[in-house]
PDB file of N, CA and C in Angstrom:
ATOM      1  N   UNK A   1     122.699  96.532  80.161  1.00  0.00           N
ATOM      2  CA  UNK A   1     121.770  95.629  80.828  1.00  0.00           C
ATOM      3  C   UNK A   1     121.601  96.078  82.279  1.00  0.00           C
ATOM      4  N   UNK A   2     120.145  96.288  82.712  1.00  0.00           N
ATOM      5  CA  UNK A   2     120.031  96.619  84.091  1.00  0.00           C
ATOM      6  C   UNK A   2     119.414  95.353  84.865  1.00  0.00           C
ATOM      7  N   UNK A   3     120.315  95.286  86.245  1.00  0.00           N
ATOM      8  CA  UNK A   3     119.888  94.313  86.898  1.00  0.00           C
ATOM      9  C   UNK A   3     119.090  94.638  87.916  1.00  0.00           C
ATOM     10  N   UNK A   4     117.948  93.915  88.418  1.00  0.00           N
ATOM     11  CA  UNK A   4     117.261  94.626  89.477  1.00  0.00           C
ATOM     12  C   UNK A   4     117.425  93.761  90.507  1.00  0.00           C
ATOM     13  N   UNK A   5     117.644  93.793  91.249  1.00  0.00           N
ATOM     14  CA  UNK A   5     117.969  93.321  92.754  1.00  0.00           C
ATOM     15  C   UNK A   5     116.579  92.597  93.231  1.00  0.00           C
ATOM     16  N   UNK A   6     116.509  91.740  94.361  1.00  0.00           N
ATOM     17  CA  UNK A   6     115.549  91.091  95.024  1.00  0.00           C
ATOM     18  C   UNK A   6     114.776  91.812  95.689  1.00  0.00           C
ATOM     19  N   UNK A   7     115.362  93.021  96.313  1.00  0.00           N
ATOM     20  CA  UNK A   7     115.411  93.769  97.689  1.00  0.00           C
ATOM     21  C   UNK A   7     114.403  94.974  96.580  1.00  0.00           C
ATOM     22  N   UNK A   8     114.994  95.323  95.477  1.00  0.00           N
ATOM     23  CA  UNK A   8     113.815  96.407  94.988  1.00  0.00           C
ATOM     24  C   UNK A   8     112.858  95.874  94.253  1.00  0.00           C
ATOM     25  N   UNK A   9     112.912  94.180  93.657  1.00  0.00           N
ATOM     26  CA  UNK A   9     111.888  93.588  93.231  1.00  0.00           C
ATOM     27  C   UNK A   9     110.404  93.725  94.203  1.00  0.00           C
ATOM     28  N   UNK A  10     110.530  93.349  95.268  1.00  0.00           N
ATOM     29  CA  UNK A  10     109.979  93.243  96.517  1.00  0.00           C
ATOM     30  C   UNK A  10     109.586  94.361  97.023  1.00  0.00           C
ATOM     31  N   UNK A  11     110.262  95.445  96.952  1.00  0.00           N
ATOM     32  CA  UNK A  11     110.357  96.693  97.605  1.00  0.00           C
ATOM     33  C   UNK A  11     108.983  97.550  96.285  1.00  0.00           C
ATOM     34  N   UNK A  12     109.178  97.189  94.997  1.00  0.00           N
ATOM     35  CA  UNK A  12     108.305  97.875  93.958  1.00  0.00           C
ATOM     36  C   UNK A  12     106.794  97.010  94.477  1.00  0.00           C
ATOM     37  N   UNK A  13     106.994  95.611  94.162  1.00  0.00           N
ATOM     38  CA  UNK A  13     105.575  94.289  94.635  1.00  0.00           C
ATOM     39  C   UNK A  13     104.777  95.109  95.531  1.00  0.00           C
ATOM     40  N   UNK A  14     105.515  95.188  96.710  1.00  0.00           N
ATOM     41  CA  UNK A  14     104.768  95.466  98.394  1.00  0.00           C
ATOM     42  C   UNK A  14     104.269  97.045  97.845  1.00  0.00           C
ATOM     43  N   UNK A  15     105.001  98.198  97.211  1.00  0.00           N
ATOM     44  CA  UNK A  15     104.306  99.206  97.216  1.00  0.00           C
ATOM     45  C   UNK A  15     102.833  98.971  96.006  1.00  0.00           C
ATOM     46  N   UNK A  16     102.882  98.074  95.283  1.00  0.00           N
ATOM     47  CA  UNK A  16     101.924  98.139  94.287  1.00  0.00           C
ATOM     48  C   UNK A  16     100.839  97.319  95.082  1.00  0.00           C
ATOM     49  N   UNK A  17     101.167  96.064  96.228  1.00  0.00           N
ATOM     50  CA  UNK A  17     100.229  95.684  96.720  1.00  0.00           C
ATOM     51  C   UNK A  17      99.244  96.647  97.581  1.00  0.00           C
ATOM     52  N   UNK A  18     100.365  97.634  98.568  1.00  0.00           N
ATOM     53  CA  UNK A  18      99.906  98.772  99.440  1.00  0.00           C
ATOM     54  C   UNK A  18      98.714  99.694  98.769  1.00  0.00           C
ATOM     55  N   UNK A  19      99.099  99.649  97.406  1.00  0.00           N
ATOM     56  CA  UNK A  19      98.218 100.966  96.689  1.00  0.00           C
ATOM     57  C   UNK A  19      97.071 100.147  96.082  1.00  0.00           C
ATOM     58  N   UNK A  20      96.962  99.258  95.850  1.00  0.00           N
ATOM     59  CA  UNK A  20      95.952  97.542  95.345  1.00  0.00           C
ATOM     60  C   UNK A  20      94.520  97.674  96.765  1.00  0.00           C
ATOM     61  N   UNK A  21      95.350  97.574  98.208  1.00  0.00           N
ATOM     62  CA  UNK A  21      94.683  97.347  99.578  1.00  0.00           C
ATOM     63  C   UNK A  21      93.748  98.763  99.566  1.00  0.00           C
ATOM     64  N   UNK A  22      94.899  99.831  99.307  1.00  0.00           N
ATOM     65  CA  UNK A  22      94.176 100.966  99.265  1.00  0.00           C
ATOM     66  C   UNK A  22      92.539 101.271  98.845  1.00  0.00           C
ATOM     67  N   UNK A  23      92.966 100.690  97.599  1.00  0.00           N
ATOM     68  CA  UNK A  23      91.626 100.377  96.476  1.00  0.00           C
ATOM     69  C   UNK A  23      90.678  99.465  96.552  1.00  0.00           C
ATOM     70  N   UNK A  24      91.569  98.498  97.577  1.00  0.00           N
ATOM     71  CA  UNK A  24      89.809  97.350  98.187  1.00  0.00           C
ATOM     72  C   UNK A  24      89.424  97.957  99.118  1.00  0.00           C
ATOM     73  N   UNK A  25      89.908  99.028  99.909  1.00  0.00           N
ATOM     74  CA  UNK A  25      89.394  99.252 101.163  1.00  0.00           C
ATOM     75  C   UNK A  25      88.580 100.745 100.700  1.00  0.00           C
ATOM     76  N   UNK A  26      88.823 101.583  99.729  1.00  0.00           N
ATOM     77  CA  UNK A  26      87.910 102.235  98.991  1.00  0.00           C
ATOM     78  C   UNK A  26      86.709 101.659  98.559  1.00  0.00           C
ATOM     79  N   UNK A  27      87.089 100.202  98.000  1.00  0.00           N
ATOM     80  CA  UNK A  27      85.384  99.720  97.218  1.00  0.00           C
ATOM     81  C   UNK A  27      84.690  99.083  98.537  1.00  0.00           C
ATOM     82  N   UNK A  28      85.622  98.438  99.637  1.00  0.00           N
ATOM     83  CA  UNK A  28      84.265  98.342 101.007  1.00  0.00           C
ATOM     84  C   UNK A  28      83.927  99.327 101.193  1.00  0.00           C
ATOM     85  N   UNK A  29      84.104 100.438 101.198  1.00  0.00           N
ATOM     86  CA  UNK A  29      83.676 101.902 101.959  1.00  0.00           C
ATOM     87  C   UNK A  29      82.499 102.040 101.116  1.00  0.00           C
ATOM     88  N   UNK A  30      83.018 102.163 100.056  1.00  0.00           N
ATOM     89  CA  UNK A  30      82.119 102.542  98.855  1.00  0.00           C
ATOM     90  C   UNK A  30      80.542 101.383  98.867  1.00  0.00           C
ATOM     91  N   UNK A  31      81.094 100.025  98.886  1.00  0.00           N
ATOM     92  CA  UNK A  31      79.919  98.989  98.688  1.00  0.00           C
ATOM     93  C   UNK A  31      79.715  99.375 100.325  1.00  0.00           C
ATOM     94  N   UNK A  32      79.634  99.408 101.671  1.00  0.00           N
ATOM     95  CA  UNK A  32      78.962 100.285 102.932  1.00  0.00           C
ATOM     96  C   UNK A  32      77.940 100.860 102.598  1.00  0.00           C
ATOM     97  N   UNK A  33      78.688 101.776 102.103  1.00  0.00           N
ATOM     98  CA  UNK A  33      77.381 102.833 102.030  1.00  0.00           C
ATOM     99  C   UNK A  33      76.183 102.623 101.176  1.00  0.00           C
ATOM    100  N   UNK A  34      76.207 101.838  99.722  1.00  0.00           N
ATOM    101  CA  UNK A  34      75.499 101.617  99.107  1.00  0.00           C
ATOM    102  C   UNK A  34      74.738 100.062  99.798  1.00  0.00           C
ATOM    103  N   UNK A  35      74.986  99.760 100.403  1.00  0.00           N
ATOM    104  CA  UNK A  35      74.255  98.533 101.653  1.00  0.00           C
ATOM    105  C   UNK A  35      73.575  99.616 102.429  1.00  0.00           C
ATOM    106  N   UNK A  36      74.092 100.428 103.241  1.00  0.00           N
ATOM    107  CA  UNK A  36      73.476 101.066 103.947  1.00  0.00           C
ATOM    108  C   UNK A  36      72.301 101.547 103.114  1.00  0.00           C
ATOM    109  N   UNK A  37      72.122 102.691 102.279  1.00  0.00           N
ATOM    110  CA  UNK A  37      70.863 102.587 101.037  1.00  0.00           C
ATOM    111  C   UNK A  37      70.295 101.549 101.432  1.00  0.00           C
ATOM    112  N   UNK A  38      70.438 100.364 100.559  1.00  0.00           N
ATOM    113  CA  UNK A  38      69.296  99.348 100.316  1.00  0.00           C
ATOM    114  C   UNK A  38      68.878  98.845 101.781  1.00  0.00           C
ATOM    115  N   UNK A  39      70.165  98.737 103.143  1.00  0.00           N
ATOM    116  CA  UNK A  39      68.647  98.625 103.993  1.00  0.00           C
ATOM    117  C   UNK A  39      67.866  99.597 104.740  1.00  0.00           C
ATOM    118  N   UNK A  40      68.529 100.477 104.424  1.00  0.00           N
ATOM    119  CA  UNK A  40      67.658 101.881 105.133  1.00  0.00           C
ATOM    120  C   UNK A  40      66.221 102.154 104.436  1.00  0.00           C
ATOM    121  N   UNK A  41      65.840 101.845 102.825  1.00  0.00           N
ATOM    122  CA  UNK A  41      65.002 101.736 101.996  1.00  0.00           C
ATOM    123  C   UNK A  41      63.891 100.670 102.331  1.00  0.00           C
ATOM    124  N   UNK A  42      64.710  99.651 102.630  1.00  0.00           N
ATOM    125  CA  UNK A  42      64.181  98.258 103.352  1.00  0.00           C
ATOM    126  C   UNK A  42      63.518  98.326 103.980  1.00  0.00           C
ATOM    127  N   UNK A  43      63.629  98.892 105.430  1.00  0.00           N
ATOM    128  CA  UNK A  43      63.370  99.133 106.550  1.00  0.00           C
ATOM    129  C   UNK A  43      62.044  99.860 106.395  1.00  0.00           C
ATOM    130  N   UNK A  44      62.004 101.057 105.582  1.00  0.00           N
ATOM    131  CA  UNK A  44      61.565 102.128 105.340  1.00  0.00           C
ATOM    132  C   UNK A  44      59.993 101.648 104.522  1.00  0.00           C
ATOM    133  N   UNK A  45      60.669 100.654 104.067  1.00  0.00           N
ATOM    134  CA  UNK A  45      59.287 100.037 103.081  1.00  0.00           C
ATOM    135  C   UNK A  45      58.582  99.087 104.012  1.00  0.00           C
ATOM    136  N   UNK A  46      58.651  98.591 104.973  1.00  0.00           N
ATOM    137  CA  UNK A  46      58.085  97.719 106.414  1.00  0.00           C
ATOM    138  C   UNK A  46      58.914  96.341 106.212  1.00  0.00           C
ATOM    139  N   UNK A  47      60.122  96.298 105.375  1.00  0.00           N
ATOM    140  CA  UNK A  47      60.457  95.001 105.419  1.00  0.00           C
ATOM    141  C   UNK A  47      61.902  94.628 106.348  1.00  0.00           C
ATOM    142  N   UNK A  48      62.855  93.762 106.545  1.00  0.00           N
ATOM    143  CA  UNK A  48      63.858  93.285 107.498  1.00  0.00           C
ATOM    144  C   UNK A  48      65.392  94.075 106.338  1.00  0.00           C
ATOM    145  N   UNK A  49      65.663  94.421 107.730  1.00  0.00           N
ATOM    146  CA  UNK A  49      67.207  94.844 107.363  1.00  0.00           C
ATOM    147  C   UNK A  49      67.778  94.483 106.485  1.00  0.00           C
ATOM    148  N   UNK A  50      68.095  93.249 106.679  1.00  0.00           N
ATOM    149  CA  UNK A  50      68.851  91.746 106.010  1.00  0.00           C
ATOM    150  C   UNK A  50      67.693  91.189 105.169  1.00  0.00           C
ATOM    151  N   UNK A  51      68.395  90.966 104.133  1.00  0.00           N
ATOM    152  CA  UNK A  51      67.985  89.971 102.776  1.00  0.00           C
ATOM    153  C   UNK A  51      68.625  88.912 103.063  1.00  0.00           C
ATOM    154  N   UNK A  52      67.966  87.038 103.665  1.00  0.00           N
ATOM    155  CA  UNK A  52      69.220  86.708 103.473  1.00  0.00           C
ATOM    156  C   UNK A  52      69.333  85.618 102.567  1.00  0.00           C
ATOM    157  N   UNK A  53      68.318  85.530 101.261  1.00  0.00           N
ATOM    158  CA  UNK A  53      68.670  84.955 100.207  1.00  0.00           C
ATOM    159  C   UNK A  53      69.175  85.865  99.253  1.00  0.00           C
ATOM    160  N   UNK A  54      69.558  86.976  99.660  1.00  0.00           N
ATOM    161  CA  UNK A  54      70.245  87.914  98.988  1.00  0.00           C
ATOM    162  C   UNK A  54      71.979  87.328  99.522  1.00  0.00           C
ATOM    163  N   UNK A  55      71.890  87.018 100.733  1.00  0.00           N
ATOM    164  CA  UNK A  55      73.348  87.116 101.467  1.00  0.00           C
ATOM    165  C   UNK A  55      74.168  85.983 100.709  1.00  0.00           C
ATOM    166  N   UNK A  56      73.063  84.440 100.733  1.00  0.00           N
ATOM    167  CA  UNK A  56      73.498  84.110 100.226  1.00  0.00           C
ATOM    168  C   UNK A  56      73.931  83.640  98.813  1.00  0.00           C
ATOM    169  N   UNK A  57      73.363  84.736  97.581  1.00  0.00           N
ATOM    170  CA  UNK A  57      73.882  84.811  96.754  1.00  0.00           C
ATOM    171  C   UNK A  57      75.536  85.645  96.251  1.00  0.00           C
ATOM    172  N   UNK A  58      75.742  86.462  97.766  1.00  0.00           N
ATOM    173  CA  UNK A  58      76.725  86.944  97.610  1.00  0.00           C
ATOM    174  C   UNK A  58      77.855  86.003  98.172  1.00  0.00           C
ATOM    175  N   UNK A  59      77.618  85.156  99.006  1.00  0.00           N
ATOM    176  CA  UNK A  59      78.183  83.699  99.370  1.00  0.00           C
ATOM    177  C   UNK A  59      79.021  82.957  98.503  1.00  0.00           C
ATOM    178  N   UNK A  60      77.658  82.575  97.605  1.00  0.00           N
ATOM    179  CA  UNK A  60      77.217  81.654  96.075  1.00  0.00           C
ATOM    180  C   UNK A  60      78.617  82.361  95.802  1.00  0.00           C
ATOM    181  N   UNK A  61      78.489  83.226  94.909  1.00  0.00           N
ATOM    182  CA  UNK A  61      79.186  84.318  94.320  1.00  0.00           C
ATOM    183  C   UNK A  61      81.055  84.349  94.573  1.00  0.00           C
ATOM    184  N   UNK A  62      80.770  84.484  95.885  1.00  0.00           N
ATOM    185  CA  UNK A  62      82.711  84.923  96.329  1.00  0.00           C
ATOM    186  C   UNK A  62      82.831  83.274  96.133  1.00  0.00           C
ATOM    187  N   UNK A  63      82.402  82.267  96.547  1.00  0.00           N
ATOM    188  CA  UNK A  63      82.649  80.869  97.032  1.00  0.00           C
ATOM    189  C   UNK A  63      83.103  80.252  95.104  1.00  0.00           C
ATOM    190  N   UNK A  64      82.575  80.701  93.836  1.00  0.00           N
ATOM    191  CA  UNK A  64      82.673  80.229  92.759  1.00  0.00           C
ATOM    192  C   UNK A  64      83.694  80.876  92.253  1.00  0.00           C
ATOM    193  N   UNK A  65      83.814  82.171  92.785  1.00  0.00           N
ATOM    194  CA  UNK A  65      85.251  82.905  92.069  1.00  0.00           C
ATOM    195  C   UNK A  65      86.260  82.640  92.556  1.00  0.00           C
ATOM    196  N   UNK A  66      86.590  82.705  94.090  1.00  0.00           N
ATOM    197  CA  UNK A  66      87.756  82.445  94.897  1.00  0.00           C
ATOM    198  C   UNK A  66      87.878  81.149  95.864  1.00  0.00           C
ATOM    199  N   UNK A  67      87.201  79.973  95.988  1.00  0.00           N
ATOM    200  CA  UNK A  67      86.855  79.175  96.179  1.00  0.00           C
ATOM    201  C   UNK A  67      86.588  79.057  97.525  1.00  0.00           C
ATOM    202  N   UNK A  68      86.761  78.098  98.302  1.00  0.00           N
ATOM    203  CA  UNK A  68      86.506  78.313  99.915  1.00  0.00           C
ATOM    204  C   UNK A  68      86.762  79.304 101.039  1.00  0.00           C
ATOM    205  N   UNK A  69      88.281  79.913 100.485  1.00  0.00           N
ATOM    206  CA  UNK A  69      88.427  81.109 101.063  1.00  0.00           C
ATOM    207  C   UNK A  69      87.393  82.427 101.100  1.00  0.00           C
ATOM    208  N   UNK A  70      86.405  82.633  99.821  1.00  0.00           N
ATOM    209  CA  UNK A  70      85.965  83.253  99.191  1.00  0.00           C
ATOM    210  C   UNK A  70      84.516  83.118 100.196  1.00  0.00           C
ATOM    211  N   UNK A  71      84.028  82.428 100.457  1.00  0.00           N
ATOM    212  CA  UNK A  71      83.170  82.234 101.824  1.00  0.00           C
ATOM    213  C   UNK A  71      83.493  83.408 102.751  1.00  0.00           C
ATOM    214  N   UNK A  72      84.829  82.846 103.407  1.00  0.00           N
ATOM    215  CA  UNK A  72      85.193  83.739 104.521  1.00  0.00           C
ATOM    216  C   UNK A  72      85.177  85.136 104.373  1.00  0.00           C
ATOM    217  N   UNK A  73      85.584  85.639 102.799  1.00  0.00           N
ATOM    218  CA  UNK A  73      85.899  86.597 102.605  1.00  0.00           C
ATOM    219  C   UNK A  73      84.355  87.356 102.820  1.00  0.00           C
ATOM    220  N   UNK A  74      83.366  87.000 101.986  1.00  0.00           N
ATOM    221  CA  UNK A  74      82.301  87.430 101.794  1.00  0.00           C
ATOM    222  C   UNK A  74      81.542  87.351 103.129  1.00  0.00           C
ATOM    223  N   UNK A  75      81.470  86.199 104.032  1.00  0.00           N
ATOM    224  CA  UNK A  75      81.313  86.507 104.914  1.00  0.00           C
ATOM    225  C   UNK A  75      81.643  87.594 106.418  1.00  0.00           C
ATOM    226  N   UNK A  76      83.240  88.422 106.110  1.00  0.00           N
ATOM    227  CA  UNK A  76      83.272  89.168 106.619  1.00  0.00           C
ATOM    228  C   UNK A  76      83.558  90.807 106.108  1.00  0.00           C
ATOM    229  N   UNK A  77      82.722  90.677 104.352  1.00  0.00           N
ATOM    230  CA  UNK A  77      82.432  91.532 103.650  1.00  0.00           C
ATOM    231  C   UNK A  77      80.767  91.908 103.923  1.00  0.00           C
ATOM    232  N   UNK A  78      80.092  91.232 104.385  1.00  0.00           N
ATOM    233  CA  UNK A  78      78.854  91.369 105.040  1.00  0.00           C
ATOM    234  C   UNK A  78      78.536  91.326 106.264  1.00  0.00           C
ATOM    235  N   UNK A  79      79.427  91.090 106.839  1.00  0.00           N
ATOM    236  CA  UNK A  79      79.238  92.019 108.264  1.00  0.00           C
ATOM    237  C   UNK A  79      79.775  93.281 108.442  1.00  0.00           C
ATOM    238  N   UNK A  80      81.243  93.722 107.888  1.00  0.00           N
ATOM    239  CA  UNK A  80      81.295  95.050 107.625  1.00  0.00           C
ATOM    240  C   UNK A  80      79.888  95.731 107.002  1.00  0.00           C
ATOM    241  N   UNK A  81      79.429  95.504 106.350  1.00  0.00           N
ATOM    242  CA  UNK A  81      78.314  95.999 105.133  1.00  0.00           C
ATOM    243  C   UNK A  81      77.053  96.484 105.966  1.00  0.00           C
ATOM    244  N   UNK A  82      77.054  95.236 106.592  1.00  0.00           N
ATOM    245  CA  UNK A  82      75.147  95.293 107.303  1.00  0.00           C
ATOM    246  C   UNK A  82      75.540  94.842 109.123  1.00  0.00           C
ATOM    247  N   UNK A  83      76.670  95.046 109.699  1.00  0.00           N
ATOM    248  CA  UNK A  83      76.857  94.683 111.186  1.00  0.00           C
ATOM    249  C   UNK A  83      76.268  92.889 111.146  1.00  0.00           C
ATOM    250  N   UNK A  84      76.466  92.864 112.384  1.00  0.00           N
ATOM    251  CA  UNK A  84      75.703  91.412 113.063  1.00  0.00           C
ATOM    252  C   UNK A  84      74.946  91.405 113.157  1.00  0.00           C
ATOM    253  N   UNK A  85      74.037  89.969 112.900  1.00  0.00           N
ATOM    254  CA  UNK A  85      72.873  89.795 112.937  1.00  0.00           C
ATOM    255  C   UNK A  85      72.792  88.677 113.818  1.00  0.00           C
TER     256      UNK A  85
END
Protein backbone atom coordinates (compact mmCIF):
# COMPACT_ATOMS: atom_id res chain seq x y z
CA UNK A 1 0.00 0.00 0.00
CA UNK A 2 1.37 3.42 -1.03
CA UNK A 3 0.68 6.38 0.97
CA UNK A 4 0.83 9.76 -0.52
CA UNK A 5 1.51 12.53 1.67
CA UNK A 6 -0.38 16.05 1.75
CA UNK A 7 2.79 17.88 0.79
CA UNK A 8 3.00 15.75 -2.70
CA UNK A 9 -0.83 15.68 -3.00
CA UNK A 10 -0.58 19.47 -3.37
CA UNK A 11 2.76 19.55 -4.80
CA UNK A 12 1.22 17.10 -8.05
CA UNK A 13 -2.54 19.66 -7.85
CA UNK A 14 -0.40 23.05 -8.14
CA UNK A 15 1.83 21.49 -11.00
CA UNK A 16 -1.32 20.27 -12.99
CA UNK A 17 -2.99 23.65 -12.19
CA UNK A 18 0.44 25.53 -13.51
CA UNK A 19 0.24 23.49 -16.83
CA UNK A 20 -4.04 24.05 -16.92
CA UNK A 21 -2.98 28.34 -16.63
CA UNK A 22 -0.50 27.57 -19.22
CA UNK A 23 -3.30 26.45 -21.58
CA UNK A 24 -5.77 29.37 -20.73
CA UNK A 25 -3.21 31.76 -21.35
CA UNK A 26 -2.46 29.96 -24.82
CA UNK A 27 -6.32 30.10 -25.76
CA UNK A 28 -6.31 34.16 -24.78
CA UNK A 29 -3.38 34.55 -27.06
CA UNK A 30 -4.89 32.45 -29.46
CA UNK A 31 -8.75 34.03 -29.11
CA UNK A 32 -6.37 37.88 -29.45
CA UNK A 33 -5.47 37.32 -32.39
CA UNK A 34 -8.51 35.90 -33.91
CA UNK A 35 -10.42 39.29 -32.37
CA UNK A 36 -7.81 41.13 -33.82
CA UNK A 37 -9.03 39.51 -37.50
CA UNK A 38 -12.59 40.25 -36.99
CA UNK A 39 -11.89 43.88 -36.07
CA UNK A 40 -9.30 44.66 -38.43
CA UNK A 41 -11.95 43.20 -41.22
CA UNK A 42 -14.47 45.45 -39.44
CA UNK A 43 -12.80 48.41 -39.71
CA UNK A 44 -11.78 47.60 -43.17
CA UNK A 45 -15.41 47.11 -44.30
CA UNK A 46 -16.36 51.01 -42.95
CA UNK A 47 -17.84 49.60 -39.82
CA UNK A 48 -16.77 50.18 -35.65
CA UNK A 49 -14.09 48.21 -34.04
CA UNK A 50 -16.35 46.91 -31.34
CA UNK A 51 -19.50 44.86 -31.84
CA UNK A 52 -21.21 45.55 -28.79
CA UNK A 53 -24.22 43.33 -29.07
CA UNK A 54 -21.70 40.96 -29.93
CA UNK A 55 -19.87 41.84 -26.42
CA UNK A 56 -22.69 41.30 -24.88
CA UNK A 57 -23.43 37.98 -25.94
CA UNK A 58 -20.11 36.98 -24.78
CA UNK A 59 -21.25 38.48 -21.29
CA UNK A 60 -24.69 36.49 -21.72
CA UNK A 61 -22.45 33.53 -22.26
CA UNK A 62 -19.53 33.52 -19.37
CA UNK A 63 -22.44 34.97 -16.85
CA UNK A 64 -24.74 31.39 -17.62
CA UNK A 65 -21.76 29.08 -17.40
CA UNK A 66 -19.80 30.46 -14.45
CA UNK A 67 -22.23 32.64 -12.88
CA UNK A 68 -21.49 36.21 -11.63
CA UNK A 69 -17.94 35.75 -11.49
CA UNK A 70 -18.16 34.84 -15.13
CA UNK A 71 -19.11 38.60 -15.96
CA UNK A 72 -15.87 39.71 -14.57
CA UNK A 73 -14.12 37.15 -16.22
CA UNK A 74 -15.44 37.94 -19.68
CA UNK A 75 -15.29 41.27 -19.05
CA UNK A 76 -11.59 41.32 -18.65
CA UNK A 77 -11.37 38.66 -21.48
CA UNK A 78 -12.53 41.54 -23.74
CA UNK A 79 -10.48 44.02 -22.95
CA UNK A 80 -7.44 41.92 -23.33
CA UNK A 81 -9.10 40.94 -26.84
CA UNK A 82 -10.17 44.42 -28.26
CA UNK A 83 -8.23 47.11 -25.54
CA UNK A 84 -10.53 49.92 -24.00
CA UNK A 85 -13.14 51.44 -25.25
Amino acid sequence: MTTTTPEAVIADARERIDAIDDRIIGLIQERAAVSAVVQQTRIASGGRRVHLAREMEVLHHFSEALGKPGTSLAMTLLELCRGRI
